[in-house]
PDB file of N, CA and C in Angstrom:
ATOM      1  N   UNK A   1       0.836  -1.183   0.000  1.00  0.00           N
ATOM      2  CA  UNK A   1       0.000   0.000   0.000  1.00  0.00           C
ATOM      3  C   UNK A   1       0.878   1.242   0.000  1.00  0.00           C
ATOM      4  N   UNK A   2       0.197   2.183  -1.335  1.00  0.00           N
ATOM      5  CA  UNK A   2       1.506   3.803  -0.897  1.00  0.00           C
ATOM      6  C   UNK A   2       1.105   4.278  -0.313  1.00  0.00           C
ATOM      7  N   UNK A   3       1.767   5.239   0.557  1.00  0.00           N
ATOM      8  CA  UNK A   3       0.942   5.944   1.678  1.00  0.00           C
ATOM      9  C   UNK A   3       0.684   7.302   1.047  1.00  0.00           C
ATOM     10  N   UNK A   4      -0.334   8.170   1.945  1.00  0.00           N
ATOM     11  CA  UNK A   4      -0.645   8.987   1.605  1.00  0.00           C
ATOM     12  C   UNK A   4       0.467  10.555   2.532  1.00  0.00           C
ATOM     13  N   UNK A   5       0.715  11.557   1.574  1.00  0.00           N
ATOM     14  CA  UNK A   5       2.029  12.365   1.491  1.00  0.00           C
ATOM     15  C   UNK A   5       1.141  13.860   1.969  1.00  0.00           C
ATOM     16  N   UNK A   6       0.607  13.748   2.831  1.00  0.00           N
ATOM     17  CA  UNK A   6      -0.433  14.977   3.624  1.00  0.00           C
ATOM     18  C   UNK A   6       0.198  15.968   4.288  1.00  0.00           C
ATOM     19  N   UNK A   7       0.073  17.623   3.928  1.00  0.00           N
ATOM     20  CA  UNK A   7       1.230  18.422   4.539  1.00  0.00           C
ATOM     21  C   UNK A   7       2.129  18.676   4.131  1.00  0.00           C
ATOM     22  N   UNK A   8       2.874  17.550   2.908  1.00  0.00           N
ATOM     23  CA  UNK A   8       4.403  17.747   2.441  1.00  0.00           C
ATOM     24  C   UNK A   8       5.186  17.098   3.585  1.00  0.00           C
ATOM     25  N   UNK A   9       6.649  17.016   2.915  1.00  0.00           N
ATOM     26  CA  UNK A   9       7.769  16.798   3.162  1.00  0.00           C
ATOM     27  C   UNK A   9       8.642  17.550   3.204  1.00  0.00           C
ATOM     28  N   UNK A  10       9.649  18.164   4.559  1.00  0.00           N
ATOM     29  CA  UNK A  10      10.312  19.419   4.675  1.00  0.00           C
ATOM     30  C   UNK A  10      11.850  18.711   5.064  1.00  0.00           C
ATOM     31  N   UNK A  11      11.606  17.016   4.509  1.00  0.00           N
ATOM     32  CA  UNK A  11      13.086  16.876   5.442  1.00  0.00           C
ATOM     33  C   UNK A  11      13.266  17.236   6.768  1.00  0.00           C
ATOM     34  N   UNK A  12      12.661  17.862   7.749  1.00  0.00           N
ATOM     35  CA  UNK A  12      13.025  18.143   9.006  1.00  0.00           C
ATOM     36  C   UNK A  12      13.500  17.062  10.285  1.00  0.00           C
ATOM     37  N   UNK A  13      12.944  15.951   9.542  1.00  0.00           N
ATOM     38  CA  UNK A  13      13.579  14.679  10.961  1.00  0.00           C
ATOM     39  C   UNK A  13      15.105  15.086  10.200  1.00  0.00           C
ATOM     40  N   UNK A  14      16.202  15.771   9.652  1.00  0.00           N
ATOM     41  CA  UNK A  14      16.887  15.584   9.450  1.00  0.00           C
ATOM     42  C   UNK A  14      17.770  14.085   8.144  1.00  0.00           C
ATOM     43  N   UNK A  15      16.716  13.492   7.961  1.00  0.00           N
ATOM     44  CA  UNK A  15      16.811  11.707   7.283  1.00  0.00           C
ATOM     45  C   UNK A  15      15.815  11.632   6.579  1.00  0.00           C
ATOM     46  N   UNK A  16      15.918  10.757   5.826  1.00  0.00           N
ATOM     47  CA  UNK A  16      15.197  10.410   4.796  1.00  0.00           C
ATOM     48  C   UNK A  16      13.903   9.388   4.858  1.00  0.00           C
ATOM     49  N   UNK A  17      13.914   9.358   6.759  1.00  0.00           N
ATOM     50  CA  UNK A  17      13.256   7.915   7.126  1.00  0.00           C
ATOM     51  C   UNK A  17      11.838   8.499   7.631  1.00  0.00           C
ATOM     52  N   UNK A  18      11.422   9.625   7.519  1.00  0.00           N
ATOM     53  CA  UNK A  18      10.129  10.241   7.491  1.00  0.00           C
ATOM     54  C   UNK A  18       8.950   9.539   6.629  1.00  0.00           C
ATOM     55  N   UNK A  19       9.179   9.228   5.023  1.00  0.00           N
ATOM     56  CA  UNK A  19       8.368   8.614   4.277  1.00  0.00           C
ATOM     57  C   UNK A  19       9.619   7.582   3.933  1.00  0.00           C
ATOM     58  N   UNK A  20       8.904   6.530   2.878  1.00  0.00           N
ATOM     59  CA  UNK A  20       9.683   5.802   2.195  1.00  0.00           C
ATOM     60  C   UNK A  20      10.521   5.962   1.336  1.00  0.00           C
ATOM     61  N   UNK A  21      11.183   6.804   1.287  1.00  0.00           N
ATOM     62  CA  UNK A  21      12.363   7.230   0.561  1.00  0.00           C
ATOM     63  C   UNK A  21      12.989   5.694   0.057  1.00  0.00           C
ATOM     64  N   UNK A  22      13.730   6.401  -1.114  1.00  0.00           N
ATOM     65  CA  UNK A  22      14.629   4.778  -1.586  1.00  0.00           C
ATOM     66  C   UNK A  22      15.858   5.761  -2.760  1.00  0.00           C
ATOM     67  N   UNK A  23      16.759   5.651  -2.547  1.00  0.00           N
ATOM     68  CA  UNK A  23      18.180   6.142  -2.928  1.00  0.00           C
ATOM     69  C   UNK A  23      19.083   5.092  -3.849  1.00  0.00           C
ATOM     70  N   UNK A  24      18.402   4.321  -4.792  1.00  0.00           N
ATOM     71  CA  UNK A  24      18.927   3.263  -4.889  1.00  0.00           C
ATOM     72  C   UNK A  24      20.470   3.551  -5.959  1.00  0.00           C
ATOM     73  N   UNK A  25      20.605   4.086  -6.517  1.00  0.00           N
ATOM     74  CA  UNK A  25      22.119   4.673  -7.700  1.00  0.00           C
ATOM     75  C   UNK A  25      23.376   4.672  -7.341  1.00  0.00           C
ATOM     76  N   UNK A  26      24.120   5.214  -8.092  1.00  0.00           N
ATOM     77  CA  UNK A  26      25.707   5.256  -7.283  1.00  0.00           C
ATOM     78  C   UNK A  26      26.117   5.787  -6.026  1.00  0.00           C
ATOM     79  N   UNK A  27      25.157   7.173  -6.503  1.00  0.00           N
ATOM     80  CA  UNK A  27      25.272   8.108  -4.955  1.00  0.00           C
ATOM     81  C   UNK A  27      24.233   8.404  -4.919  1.00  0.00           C
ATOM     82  N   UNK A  28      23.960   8.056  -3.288  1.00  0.00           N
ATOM     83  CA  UNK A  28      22.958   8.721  -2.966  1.00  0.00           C
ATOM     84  C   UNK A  28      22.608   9.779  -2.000  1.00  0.00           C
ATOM     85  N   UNK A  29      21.205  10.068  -2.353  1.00  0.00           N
ATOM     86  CA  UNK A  29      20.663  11.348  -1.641  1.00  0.00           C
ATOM     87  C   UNK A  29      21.076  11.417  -0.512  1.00  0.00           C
ATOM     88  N   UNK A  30      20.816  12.822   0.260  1.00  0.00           N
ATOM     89  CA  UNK A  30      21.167  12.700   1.663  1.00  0.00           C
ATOM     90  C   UNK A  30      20.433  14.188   1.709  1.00  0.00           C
ATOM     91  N   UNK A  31      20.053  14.285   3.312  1.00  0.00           N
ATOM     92  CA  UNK A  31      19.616  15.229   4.150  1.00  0.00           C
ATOM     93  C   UNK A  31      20.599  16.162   4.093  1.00  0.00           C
ATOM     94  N   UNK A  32      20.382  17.621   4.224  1.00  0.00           N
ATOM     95  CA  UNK A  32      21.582  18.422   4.612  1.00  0.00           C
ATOM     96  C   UNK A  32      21.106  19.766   5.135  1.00  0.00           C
ATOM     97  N   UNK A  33      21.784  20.510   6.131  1.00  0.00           N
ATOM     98  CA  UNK A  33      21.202  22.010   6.344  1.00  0.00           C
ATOM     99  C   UNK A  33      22.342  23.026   5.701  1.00  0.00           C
ATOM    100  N   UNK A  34      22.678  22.193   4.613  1.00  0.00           N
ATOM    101  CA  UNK A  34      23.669  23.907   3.668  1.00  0.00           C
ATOM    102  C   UNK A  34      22.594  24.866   2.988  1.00  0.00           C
ATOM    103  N   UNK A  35      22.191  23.879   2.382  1.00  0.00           N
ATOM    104  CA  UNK A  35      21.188  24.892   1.392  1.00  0.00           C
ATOM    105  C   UNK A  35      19.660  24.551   1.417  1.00  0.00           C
ATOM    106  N   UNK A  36      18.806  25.532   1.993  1.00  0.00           N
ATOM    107  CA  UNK A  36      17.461  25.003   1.844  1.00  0.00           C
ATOM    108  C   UNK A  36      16.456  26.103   1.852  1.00  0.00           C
ATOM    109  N   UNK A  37      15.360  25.852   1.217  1.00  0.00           N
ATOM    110  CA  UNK A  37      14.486  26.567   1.012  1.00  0.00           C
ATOM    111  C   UNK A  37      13.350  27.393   2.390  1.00  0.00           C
ATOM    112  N   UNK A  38      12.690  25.759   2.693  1.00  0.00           N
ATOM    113  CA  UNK A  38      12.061  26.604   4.203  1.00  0.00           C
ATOM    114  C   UNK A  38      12.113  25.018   5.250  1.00  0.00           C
ATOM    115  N   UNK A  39      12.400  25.670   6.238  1.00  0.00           N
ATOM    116  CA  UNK A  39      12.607  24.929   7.271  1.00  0.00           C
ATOM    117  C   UNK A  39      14.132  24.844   7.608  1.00  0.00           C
ATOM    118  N   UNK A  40      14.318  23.899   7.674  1.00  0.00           N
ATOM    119  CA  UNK A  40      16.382  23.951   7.992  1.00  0.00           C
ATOM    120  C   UNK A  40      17.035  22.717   7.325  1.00  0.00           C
ATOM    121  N   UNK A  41      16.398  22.186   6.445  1.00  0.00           N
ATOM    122  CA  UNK A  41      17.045  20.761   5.745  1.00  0.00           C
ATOM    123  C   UNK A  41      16.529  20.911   4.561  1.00  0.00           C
ATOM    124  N   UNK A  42      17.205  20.214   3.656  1.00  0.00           N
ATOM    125  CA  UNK A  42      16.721  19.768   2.283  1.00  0.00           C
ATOM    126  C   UNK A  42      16.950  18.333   1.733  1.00  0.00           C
ATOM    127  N   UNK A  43      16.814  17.908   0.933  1.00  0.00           N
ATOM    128  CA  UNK A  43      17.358  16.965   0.116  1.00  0.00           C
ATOM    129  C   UNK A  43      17.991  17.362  -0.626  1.00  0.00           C
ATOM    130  N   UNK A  44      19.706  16.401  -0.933  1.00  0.00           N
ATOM    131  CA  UNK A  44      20.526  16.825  -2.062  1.00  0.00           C
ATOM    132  C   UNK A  44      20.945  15.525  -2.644  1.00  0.00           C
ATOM    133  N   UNK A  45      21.499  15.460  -3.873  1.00  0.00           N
ATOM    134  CA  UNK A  45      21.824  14.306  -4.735  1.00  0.00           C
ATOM    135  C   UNK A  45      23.106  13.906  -4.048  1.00  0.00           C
ATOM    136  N   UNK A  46      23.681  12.822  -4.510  1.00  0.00           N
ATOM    137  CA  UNK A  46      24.606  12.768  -4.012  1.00  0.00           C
ATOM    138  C   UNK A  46      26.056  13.167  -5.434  1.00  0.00           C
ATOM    139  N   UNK A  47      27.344  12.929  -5.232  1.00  0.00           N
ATOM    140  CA  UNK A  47      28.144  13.930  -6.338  1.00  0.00           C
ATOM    141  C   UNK A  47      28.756  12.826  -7.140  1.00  0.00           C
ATOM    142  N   UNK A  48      28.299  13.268  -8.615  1.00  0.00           N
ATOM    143  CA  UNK A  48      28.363  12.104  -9.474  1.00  0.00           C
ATOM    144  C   UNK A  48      29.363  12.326 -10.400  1.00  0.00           C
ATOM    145  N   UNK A  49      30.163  10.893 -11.161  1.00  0.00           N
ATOM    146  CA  UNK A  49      30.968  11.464 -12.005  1.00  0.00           C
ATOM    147  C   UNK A  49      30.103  10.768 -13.604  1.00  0.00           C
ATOM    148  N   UNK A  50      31.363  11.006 -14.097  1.00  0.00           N
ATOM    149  CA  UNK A  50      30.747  10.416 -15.404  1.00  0.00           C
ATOM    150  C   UNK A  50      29.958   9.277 -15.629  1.00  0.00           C
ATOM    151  N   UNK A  51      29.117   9.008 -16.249  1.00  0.00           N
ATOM    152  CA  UNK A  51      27.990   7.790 -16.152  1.00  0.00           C
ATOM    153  C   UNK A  51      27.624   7.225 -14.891  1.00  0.00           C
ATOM    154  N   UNK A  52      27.726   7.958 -13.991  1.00  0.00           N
ATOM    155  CA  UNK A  52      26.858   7.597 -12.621  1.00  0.00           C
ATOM    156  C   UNK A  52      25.574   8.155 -12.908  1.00  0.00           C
ATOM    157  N   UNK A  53      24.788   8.085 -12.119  1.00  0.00           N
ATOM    158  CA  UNK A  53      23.819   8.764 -11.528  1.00  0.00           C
ATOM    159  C   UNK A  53      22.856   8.634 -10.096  1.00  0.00           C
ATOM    160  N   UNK A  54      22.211   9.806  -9.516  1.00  0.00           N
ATOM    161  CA  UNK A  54      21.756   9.781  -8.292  1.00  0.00           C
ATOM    162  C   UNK A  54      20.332  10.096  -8.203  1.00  0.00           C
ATOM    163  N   UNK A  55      19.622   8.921  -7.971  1.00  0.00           N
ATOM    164  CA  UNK A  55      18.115   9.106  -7.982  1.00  0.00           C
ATOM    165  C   UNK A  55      17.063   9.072  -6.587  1.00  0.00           C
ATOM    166  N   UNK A  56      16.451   9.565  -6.368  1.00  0.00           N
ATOM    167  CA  UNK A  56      15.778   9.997  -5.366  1.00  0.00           C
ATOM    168  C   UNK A  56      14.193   9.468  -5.558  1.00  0.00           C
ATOM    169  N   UNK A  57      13.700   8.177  -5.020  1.00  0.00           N
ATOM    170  CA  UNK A  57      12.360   8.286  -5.479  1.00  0.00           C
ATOM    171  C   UNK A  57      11.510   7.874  -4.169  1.00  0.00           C
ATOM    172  N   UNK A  58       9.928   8.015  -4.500  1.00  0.00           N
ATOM    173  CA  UNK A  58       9.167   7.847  -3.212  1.00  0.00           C
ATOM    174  C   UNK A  58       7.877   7.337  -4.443  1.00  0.00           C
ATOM    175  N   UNK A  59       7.187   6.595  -3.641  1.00  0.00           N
ATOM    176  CA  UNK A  59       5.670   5.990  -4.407  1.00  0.00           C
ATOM    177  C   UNK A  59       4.385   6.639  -3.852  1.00  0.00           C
ATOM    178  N   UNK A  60       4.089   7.275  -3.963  1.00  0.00           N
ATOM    179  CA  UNK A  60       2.350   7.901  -2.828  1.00  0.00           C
ATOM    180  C   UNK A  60       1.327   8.225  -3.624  1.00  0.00           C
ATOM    181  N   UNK A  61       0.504   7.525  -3.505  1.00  0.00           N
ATOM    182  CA  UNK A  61      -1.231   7.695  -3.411  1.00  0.00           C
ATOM    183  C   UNK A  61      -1.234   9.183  -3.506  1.00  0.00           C
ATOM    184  N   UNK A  62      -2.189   9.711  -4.984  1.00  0.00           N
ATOM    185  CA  UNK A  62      -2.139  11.345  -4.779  1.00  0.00           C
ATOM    186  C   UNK A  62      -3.819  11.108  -5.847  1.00  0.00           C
ATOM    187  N   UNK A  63      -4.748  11.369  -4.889  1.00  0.00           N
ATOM    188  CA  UNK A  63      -6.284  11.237  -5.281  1.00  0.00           C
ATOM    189  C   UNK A  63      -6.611  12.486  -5.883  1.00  0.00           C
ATOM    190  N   UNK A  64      -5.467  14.154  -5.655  1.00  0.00           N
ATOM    191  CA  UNK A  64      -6.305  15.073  -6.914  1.00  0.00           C
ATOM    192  C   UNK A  64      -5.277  15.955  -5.655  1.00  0.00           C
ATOM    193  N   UNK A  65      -5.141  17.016  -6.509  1.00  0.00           N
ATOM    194  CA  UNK A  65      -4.523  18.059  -5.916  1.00  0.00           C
ATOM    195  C   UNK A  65      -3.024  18.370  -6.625  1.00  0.00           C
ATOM    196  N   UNK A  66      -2.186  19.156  -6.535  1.00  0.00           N
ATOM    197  CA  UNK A  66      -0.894  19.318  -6.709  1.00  0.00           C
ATOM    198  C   UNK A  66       0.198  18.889  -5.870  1.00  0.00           C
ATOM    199  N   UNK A  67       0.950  18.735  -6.742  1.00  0.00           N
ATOM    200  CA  UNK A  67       2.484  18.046  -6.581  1.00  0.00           C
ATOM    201  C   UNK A  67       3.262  19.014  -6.498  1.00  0.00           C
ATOM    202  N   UNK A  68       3.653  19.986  -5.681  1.00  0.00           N
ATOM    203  CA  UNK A  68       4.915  20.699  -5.906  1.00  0.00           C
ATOM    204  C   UNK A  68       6.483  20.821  -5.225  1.00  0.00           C
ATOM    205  N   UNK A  69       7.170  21.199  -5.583  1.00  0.00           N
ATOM    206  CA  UNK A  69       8.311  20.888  -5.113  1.00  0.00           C
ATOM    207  C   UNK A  69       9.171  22.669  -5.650  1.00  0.00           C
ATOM    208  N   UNK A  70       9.894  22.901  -4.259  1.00  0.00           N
ATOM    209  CA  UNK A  70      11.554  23.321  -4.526  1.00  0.00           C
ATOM    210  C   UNK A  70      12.484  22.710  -5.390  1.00  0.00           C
ATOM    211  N   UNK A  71      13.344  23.402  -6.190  1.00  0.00           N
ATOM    212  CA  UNK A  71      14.506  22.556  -6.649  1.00  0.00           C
ATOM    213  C   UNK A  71      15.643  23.978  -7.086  1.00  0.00           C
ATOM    214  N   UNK A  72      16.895  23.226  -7.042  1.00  0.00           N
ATOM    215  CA  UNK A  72      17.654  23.818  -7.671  1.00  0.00           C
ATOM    216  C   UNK A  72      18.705  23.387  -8.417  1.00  0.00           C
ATOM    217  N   UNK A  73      19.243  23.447  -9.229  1.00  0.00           N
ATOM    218  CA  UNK A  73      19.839  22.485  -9.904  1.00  0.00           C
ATOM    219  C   UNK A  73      21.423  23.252 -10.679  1.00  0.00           C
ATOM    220  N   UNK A  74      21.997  22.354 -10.176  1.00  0.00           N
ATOM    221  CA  UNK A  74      22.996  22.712 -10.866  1.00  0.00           C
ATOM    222  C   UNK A  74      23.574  21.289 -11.674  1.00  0.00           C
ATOM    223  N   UNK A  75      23.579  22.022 -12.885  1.00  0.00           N
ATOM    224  CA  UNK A  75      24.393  20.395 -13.512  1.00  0.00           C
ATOM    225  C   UNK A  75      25.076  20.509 -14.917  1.00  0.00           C
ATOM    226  N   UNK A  76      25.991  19.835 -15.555  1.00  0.00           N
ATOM    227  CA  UNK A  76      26.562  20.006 -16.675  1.00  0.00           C
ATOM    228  C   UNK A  76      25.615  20.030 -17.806  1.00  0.00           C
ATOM    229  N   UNK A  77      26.108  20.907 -18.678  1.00  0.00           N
ATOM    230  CA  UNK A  77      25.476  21.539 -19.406  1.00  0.00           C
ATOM    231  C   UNK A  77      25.424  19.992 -20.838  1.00  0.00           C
ATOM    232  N   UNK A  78      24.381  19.577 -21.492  1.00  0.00           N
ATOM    233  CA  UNK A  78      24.311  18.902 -22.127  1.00  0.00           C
ATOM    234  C   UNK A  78      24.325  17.305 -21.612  1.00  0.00           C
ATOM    235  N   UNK A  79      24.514  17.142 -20.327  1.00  0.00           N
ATOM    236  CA  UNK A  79      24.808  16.091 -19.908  1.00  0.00           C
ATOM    237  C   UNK A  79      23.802  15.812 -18.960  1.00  0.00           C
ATOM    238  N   UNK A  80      23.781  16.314 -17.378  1.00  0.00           N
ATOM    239  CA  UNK A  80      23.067  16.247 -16.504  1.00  0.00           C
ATOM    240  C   UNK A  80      21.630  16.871 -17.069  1.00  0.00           C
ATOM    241  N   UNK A  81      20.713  15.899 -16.055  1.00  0.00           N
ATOM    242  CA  UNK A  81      19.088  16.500 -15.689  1.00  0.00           C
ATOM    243  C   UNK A  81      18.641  16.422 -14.901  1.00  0.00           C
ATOM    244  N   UNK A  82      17.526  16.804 -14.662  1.00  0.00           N
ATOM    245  CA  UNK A  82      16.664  16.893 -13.255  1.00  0.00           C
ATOM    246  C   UNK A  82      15.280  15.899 -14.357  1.00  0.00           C
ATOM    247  N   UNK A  83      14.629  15.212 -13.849  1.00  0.00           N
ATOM    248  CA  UNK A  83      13.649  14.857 -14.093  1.00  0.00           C
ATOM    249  C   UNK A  83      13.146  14.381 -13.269  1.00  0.00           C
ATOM    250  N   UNK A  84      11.457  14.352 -13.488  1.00  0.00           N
ATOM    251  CA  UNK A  84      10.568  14.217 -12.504  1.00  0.00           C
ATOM    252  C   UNK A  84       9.227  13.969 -12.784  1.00  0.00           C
ATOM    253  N   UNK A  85       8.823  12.423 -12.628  1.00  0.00           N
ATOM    254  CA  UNK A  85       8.196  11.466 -13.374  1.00  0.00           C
ATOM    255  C   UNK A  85       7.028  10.957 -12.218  1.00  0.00           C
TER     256      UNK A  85
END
């Protein structure tokens, strides 16, 4: 069963163990308070080199309403993306 994602997600337990998070790639995600939008944590990728990559995913039940999210992205030009499926 996915659970339902009520309120959002601010990262604030500091971890990723709030919802079902799953980090499965070369590097993975992690909690951090360098850079963040509101509250005092964010999620960040983890630092990839050539043909790695770092994916961040969660599964949840969403019956009508919006999906939104912060992001910021920095990444090589022609190479790196952000996507969000």
């Amino acid at each position: 069963m996915q659970p339902r994602l009520r309120g959002g997600e601010g990262f604030e337990t500091g971890d990723l163990n709030a919802f079902a998070w799953t980090s499965p790639d070369d590097q993975p995600w992690v909690v951090t308070p360098d850079v963040h939008h509101q509250g005092a944590y964010s999620a960040r990728s983890g630092t990839i080199n050539v043909d790695q990559k770092s994916t961040l995913e969660i599964s949840i039940k969403v019956d009508e309403g919006l999906i939104r999210f912060w992001r910021k992205v920095s990444t090589e030009l022609g190479f790196n993306k952000l996507q969000f499926f």
